[in-house]
Structure formats: structure tokens, C-alpha cells
Protein backbone atom coordinates (compact mmCIF):
# COMPACT_ATOMS: atom_id res chain seq x y z
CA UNK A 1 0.00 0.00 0.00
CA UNK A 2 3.24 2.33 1.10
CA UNK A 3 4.65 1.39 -2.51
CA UNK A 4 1.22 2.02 -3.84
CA UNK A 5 0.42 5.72 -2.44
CA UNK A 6 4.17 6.64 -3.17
CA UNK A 7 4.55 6.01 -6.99
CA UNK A 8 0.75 7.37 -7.76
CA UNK A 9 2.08 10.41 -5.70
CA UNK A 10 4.92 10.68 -7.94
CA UNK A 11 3.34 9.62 -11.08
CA UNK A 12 0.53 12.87 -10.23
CA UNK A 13 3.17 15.22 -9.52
CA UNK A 14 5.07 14.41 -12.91
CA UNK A 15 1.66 14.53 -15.19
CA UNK A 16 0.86 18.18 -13.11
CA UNK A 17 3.74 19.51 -13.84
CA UNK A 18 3.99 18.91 -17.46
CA UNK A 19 0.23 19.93 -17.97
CA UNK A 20 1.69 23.25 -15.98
CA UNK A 21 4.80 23.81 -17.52
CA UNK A 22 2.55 23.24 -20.99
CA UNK A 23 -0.06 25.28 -20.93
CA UNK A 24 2.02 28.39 -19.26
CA UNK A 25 4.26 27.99 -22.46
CA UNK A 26 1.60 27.57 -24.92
CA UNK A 27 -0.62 31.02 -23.16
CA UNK A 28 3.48 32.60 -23.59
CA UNK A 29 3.19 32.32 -26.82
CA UNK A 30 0.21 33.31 -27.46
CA UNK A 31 0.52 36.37 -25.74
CA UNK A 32 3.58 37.65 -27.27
CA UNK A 33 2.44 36.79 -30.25
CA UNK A 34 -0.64 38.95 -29.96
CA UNK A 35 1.42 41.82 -28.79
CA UNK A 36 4.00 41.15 -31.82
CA UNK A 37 0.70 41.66 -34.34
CA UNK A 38 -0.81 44.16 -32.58
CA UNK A 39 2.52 46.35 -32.05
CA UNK A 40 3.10 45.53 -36.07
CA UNK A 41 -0.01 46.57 -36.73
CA UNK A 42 0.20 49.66 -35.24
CA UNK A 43 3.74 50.91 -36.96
CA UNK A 44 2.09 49.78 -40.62
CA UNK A 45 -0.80 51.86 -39.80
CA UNK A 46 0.79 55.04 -38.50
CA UNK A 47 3.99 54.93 -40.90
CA UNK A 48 1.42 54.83 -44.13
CA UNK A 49 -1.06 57.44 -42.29
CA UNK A 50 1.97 59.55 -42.32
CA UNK A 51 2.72 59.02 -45.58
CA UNK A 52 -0.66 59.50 -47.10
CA UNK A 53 -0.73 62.89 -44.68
CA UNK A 54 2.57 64.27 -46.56
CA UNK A 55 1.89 62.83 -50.01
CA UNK A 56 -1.71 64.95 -49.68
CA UNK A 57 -0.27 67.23 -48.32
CA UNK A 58 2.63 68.14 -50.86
CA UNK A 59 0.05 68.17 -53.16
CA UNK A 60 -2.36 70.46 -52.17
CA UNK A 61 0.52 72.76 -51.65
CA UNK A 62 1.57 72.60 -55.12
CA UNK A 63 -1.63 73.10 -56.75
CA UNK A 64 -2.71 75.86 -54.47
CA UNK A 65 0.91 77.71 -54.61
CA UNK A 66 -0.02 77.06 -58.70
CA UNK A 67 -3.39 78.78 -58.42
CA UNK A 68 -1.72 81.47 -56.44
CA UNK A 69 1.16 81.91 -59.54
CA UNK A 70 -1.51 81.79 -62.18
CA UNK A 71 -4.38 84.38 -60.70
CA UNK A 72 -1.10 87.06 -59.80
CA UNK A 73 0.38 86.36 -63.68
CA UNK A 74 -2.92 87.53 -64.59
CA UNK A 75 -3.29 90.42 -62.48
CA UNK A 76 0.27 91.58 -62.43
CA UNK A 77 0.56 92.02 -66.28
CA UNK A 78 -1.88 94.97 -66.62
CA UNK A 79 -0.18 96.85 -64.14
């Protein structure tokens, strides 16, 4: 009975601690790989938001600094 209780005792500590040392490493993963996406995520979406800002931006500079050139051409030559 001794030899019984001890090597069950054994045998449950083993099987807990590899269904521990499991599932911590599997929810690990998981989490840093959720924080690796979301983190990516984040840079793609700011770094093209900036781009798309400037691009728009350049360009509504350029055709309102032309509308600006053209309307004092016109106005400037009669004087």
C-alpha cells in the first residue's frame, strides 16, 4: 500500500507539472504573439497614415501655390 500511495504520488506530480509547464508555455506564446501583431499593426498603420498625410499634403501645396502663380500672372501684367 506504502509502494502504492508513493509512486501514484509521484506519477501525479510528474503529469501536473507537465500539464503546468505546458499550458504556461503555450498562453506565452500566445501572448507575445498577440502583442507582436498588434505592435506591427500599429507601426504599418501610423507609418502609411503619415505618408498618405505628406503625399496629400505636398500636393495640395503645389496646386494651391499654382493657383496662387496663375491668378497674380494675370493680375500683375496689366499693371
Amino acid at each position: 500500500m506504502a509502494a502504492n500511495q508513493a509512486s501514484s504520488m509521484a506519477a501525479n506530480q510528474a503529469s501536473s507539472m507537465a500539464a503546468n509547464q505546458a499550458s504556461s508555455m503555450a498562453a506565452n506564446q500566445a501572448s507575445s504573439m498577440a502583442a507582436n501583431q498588434a505592435s506591427s499593426m500599429a507601426a504599418n498603420q501610423a507609418s502609411s497614415m503619415a505618408a498618405n498625410q505628406a503625399s496629400s499634403m505636398a500636393a495640395n501645396q503645389a496646386s494651391s501655390m499654382a493657383a496662387l502663380s496663375s491668378s497674380t500672372e494675370e493680375y500683375s501684367l496689366p499693371l
